[in-house]
PDB file of N, CA and C in Angstrom:
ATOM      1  N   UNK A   1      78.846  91.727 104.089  1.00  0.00           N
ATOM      2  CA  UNK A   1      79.235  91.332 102.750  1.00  0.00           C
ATOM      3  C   UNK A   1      80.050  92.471 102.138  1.00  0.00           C
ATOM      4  N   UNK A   2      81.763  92.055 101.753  1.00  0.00           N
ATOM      5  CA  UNK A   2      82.028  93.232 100.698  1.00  0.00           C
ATOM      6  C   UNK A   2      81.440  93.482  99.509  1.00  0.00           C
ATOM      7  N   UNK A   3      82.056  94.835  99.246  1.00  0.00           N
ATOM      8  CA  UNK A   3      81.399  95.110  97.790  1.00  0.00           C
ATOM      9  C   UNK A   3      82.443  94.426  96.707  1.00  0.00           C
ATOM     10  N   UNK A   4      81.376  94.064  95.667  1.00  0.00           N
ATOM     11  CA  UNK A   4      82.072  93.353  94.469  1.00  0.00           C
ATOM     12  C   UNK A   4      83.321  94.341  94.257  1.00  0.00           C
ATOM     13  N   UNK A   5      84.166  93.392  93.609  1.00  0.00           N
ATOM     14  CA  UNK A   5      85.872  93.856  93.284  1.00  0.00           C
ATOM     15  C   UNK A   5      85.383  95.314  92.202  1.00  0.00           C
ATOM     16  N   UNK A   6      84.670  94.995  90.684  1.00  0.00           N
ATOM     17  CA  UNK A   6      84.797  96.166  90.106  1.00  0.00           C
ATOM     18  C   UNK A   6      83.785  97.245  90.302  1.00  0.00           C
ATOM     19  N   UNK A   7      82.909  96.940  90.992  1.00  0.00           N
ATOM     20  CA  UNK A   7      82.260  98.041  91.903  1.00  0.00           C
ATOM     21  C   UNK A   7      83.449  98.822  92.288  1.00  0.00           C
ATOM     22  N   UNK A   8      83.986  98.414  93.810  1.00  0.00           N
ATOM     23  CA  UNK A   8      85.284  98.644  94.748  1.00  0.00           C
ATOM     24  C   UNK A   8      86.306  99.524  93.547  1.00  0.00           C
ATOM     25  N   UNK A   9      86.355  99.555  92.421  1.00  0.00           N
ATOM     26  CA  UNK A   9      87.490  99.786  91.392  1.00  0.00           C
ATOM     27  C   UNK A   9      87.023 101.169  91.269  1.00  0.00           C
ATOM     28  N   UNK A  10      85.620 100.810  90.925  1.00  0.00           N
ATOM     29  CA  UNK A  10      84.959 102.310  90.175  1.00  0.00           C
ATOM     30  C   UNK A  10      85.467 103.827  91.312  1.00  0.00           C
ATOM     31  N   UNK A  11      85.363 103.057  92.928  1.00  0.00           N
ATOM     32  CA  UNK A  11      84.971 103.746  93.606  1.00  0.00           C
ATOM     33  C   UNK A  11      86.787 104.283  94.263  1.00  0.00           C
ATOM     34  N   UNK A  12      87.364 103.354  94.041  1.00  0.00           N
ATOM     35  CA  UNK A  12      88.422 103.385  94.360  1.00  0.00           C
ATOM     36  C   UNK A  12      90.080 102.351  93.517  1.00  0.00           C
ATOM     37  N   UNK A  13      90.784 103.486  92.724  1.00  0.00           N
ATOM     38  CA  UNK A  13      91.355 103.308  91.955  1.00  0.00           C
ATOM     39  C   UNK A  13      92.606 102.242  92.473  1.00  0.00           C
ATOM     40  N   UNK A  14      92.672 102.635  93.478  1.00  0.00           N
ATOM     41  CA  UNK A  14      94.109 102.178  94.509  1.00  0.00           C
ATOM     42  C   UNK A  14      93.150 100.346  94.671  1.00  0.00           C
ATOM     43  N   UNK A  15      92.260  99.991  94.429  1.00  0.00           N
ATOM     44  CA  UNK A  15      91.462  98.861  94.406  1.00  0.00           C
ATOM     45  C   UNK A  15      92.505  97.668  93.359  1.00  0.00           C
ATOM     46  N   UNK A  16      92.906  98.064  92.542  1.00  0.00           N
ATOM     47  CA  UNK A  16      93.156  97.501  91.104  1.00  0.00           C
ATOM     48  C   UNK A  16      94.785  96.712  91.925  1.00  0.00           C
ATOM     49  N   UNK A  17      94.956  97.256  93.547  1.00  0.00           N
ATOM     50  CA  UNK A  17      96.282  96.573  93.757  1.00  0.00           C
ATOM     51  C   UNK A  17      96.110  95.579  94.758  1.00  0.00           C
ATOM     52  N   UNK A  18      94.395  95.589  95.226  1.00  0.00           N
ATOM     53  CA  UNK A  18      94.412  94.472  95.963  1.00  0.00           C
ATOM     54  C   UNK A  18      94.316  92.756  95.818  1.00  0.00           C
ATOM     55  N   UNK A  19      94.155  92.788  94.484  1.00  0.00           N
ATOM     56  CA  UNK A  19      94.089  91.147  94.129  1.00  0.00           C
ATOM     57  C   UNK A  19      95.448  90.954  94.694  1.00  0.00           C
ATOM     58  N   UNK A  20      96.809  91.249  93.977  1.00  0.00           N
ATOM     59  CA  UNK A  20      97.820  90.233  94.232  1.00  0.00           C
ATOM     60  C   UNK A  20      98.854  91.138  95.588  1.00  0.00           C
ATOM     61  N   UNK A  21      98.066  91.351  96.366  1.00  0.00           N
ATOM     62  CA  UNK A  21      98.800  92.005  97.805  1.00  0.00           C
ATOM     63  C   UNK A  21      98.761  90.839  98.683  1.00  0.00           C
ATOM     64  N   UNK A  22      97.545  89.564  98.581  1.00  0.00           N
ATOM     65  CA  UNK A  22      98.027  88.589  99.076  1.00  0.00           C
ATOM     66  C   UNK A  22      99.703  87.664  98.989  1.00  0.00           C
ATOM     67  N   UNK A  23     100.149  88.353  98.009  1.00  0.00           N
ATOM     68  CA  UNK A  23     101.121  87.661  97.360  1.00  0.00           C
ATOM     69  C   UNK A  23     102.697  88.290  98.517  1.00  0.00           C
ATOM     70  N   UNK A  24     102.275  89.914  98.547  1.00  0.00           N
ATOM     71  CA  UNK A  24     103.723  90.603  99.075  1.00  0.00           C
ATOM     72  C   UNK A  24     104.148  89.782 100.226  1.00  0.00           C
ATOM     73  N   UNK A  25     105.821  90.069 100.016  1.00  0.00           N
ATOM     74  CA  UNK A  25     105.823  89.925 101.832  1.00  0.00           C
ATOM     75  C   UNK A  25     105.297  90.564 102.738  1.00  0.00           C
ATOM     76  N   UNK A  26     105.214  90.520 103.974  1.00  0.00           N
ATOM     77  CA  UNK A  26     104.851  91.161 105.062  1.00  0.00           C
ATOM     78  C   UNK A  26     105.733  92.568 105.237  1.00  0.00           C
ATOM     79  N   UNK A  27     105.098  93.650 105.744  1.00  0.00           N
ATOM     80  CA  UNK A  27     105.453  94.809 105.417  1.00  0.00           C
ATOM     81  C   UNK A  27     106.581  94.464 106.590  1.00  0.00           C
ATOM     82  N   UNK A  28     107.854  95.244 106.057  1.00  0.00           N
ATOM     83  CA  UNK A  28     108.925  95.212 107.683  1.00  0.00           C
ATOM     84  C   UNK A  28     108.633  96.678 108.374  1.00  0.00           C
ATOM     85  N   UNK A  29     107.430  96.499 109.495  1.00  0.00           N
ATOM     86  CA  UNK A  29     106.746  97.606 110.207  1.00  0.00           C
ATOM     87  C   UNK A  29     107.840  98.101 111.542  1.00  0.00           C
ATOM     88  N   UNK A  30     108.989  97.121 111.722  1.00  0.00           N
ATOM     89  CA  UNK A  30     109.569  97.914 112.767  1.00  0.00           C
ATOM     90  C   UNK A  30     110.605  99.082 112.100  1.00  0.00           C
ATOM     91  N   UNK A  31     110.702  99.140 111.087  1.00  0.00           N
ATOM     92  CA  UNK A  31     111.401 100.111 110.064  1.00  0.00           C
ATOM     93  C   UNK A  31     110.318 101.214 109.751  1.00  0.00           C
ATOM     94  N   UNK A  32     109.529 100.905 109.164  1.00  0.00           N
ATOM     95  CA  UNK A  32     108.481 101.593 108.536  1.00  0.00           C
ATOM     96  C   UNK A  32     107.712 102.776 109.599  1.00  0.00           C
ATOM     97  N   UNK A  33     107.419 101.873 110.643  1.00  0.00           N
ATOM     98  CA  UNK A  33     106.802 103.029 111.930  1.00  0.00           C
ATOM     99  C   UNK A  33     107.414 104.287 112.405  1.00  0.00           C
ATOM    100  N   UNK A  34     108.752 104.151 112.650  1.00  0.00           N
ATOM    101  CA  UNK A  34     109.337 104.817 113.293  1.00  0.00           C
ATOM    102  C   UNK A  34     109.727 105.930 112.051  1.00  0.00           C
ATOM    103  N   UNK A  35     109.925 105.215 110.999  1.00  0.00           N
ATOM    104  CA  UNK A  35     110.056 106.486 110.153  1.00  0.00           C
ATOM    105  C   UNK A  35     109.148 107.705 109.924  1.00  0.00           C
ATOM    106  N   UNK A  36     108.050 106.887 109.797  1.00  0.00           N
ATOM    107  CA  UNK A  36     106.710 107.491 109.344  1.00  0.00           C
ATOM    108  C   UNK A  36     106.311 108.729 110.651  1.00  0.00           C
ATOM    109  N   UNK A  37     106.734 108.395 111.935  1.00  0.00           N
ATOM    110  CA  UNK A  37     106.237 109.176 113.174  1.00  0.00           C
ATOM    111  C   UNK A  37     107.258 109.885 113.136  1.00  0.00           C
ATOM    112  N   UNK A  38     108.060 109.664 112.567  1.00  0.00           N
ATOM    113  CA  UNK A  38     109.244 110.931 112.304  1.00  0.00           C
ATOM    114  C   UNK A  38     109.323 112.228 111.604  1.00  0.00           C
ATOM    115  N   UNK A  39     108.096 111.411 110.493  1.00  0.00           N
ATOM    116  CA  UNK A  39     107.525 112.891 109.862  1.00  0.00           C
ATOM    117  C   UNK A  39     106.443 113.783 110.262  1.00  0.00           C
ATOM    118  N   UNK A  40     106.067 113.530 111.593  1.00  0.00           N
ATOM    119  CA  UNK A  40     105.053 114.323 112.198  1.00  0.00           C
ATOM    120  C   UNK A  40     105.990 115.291 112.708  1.00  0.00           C
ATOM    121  N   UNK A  41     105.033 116.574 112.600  1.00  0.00           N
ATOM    122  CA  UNK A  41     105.730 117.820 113.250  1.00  0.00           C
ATOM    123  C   UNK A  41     105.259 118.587 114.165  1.00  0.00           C
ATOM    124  N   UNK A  42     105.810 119.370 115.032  1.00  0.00           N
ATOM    125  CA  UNK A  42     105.002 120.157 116.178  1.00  0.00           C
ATOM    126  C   UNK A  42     103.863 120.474 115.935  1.00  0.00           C
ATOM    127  N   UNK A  43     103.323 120.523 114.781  1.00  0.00           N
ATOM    128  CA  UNK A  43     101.366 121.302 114.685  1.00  0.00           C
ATOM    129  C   UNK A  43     100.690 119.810 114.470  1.00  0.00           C
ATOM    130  N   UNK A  44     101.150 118.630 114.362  1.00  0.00           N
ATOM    131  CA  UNK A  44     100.438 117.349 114.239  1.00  0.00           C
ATOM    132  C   UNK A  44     100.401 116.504 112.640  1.00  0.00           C
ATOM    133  N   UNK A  45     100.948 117.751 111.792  1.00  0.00           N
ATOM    134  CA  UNK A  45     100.278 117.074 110.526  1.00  0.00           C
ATOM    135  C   UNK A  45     102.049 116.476 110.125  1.00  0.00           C
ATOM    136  N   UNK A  46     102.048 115.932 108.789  1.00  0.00           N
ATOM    137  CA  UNK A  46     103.277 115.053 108.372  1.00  0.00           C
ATOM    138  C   UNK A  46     103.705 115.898 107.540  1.00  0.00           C
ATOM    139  N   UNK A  47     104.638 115.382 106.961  1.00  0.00           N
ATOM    140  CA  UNK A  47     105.489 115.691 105.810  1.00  0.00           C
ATOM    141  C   UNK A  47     106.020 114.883 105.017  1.00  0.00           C
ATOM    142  N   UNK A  48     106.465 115.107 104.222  1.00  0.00           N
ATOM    143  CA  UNK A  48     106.746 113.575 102.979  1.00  0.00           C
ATOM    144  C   UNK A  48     108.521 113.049 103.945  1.00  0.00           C
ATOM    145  N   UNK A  49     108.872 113.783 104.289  1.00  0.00           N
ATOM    146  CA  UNK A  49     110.080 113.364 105.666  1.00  0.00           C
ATOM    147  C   UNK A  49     110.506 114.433 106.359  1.00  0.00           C
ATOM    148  N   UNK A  50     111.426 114.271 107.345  1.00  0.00           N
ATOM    149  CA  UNK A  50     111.100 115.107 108.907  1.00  0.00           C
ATOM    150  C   UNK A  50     111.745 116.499 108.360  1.00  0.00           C
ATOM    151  N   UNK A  51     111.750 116.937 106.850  1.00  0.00           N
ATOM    152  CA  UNK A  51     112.388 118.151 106.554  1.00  0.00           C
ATOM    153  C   UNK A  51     111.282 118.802 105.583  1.00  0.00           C
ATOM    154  N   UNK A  52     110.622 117.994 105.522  1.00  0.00           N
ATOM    155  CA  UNK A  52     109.652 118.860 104.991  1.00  0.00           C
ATOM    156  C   UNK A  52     108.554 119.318 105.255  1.00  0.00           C
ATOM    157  N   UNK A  53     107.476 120.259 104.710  1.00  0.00           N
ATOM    158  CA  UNK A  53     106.512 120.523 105.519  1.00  0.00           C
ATOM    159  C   UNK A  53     105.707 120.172 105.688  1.00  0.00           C
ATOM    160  N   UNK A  54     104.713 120.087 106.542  1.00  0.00           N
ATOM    161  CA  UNK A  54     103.542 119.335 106.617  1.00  0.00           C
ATOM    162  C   UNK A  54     102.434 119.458 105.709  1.00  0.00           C
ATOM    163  N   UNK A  55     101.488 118.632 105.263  1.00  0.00           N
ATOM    164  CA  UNK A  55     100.620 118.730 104.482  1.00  0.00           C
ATOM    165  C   UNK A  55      99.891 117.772 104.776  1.00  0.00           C
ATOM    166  N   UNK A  56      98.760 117.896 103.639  1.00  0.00           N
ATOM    167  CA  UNK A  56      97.593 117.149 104.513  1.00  0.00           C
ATOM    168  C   UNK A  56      97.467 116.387 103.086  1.00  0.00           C
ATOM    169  N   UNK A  57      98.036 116.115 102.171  1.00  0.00           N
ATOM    170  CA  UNK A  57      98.197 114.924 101.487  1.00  0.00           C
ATOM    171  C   UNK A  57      99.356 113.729 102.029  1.00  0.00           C
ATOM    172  N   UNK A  58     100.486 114.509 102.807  1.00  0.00           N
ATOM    173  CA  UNK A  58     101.212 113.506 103.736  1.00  0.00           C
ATOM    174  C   UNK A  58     100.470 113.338 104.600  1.00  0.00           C
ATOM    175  N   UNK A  59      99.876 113.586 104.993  1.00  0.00           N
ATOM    176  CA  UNK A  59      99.204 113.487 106.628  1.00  0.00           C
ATOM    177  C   UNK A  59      98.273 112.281 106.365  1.00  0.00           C
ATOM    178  N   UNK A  60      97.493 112.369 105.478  1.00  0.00           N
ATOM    179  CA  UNK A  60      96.292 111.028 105.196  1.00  0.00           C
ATOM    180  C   UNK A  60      97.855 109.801 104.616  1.00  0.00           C
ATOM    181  N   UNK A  61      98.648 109.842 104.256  1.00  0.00           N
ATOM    182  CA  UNK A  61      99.209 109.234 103.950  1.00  0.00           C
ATOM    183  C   UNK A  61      99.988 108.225 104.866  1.00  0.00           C
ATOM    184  N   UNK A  62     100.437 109.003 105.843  1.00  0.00           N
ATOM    185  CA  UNK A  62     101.020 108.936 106.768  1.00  0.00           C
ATOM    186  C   UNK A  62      99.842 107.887 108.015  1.00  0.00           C
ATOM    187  N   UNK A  63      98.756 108.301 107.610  1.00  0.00           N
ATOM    188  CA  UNK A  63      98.130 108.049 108.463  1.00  0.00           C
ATOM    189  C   UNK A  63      97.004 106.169 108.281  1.00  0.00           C
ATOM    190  N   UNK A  64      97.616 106.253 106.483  1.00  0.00           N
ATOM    191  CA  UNK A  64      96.620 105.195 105.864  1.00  0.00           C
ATOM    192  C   UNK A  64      98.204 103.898 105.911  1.00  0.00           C
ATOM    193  N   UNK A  65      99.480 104.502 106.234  1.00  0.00           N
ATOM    194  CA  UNK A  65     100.810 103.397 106.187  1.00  0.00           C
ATOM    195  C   UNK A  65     100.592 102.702 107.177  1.00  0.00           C
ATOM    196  N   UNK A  66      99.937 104.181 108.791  1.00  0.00           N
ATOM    197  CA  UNK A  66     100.223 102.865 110.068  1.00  0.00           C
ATOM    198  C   UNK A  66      99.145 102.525 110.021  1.00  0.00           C
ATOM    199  N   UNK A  67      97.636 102.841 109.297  1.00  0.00           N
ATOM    200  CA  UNK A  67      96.736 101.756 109.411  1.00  0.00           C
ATOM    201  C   UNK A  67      97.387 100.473 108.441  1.00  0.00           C
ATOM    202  N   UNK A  68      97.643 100.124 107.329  1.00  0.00           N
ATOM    203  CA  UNK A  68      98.065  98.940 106.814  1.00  0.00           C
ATOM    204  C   UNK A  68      98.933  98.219 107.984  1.00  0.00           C
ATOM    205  N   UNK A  69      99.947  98.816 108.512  1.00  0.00           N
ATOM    206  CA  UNK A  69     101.037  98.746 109.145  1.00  0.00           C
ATOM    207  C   UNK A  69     100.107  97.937 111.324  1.00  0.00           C
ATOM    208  N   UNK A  70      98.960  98.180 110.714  1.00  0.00           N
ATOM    209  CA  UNK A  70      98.148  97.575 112.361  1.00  0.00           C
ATOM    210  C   UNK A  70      98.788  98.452 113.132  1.00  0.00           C
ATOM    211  N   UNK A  71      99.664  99.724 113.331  1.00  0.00           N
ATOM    212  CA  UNK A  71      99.813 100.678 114.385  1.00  0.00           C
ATOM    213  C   UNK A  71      98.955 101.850 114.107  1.00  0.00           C
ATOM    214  N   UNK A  72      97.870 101.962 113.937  1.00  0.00           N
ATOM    215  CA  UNK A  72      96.984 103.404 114.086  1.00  0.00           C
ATOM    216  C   UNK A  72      96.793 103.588 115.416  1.00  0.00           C
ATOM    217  N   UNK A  73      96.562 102.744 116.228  1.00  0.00           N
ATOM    218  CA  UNK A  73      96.958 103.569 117.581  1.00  0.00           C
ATOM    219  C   UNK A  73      98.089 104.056 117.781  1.00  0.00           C
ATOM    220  N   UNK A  74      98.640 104.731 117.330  1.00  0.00           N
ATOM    221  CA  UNK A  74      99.775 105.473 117.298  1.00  0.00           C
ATOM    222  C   UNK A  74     100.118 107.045 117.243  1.00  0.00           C
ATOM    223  N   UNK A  75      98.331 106.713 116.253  1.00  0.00           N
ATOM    224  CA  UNK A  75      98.441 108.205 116.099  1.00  0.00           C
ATOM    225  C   UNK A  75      97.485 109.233 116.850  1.00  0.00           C
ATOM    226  N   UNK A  76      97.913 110.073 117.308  1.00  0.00           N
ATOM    227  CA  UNK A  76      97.447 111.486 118.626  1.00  0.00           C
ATOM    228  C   UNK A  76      96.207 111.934 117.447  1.00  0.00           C
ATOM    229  N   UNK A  77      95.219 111.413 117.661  1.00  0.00           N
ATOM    230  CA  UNK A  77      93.949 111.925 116.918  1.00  0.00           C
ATOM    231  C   UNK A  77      93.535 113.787 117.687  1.00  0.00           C
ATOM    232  N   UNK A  78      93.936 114.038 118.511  1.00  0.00           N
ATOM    233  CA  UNK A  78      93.749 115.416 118.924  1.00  0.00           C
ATOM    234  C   UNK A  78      94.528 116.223 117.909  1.00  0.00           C
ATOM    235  N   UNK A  79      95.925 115.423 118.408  1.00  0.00           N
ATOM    236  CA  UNK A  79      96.989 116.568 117.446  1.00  0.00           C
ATOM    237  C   UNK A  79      96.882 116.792 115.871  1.00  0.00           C
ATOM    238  N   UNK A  80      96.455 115.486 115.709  1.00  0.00           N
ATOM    239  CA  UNK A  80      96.179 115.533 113.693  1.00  0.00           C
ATOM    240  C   UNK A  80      94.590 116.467 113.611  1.00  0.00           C
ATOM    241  N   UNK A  81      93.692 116.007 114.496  1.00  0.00           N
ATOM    242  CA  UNK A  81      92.582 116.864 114.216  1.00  0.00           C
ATOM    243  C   UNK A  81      92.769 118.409 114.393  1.00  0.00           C
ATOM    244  N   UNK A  82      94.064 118.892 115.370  1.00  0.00           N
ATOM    245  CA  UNK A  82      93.918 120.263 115.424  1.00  0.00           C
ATOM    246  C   UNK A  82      94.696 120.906 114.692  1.00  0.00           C
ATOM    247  N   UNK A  83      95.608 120.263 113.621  1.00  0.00           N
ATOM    248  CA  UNK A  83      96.738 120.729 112.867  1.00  0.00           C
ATOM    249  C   UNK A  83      95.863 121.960 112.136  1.00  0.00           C
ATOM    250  N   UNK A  84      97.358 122.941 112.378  1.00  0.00           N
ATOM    251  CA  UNK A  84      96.867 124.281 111.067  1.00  0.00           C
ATOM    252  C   UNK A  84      97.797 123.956 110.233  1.00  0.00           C
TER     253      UNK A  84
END
């Protein structure tokens, strides 16, 4: 059983956008993927794009697009876990 919607709100703010996401189009993921793995860099973590530096607020970010996106197998769980 999920948890009630304004429970889900309290706990999570980004909640308040799932009522009308039934509504979007479908994400265009063959665009979206390749970008996103573009911002990974030699130590594993992302960057907001392939020129910037990595961080670990891009990195969960990066990492919560290809879960929406159904490609999280995508991502090298060694390399993101060992990023400095």
């Amino acid at each position: 059983m999920h948890a009630p919607l304004p429970m889900l709100r309290r706990q999570c703010p980004a909640a308040y956008a799932l009522p009308p996401m039934h509504a979007l189009p479908p994400l265009p993921t063959q665009a979206i993927v390749p970008w996103v793995l573009s911002c990974q860099h030699s130590n594993g973590g992302f960057g907001g794009s392939a020129r910037n530096d990595p961080h670990m607020l891009y990195t969960l970010s990066a990492i919560q697009i290809l879960a929406l996106c159904g490609k999280l197998e995508l991502v090298d769980e060694d390399r993101v876990a060992n990023c400095e």
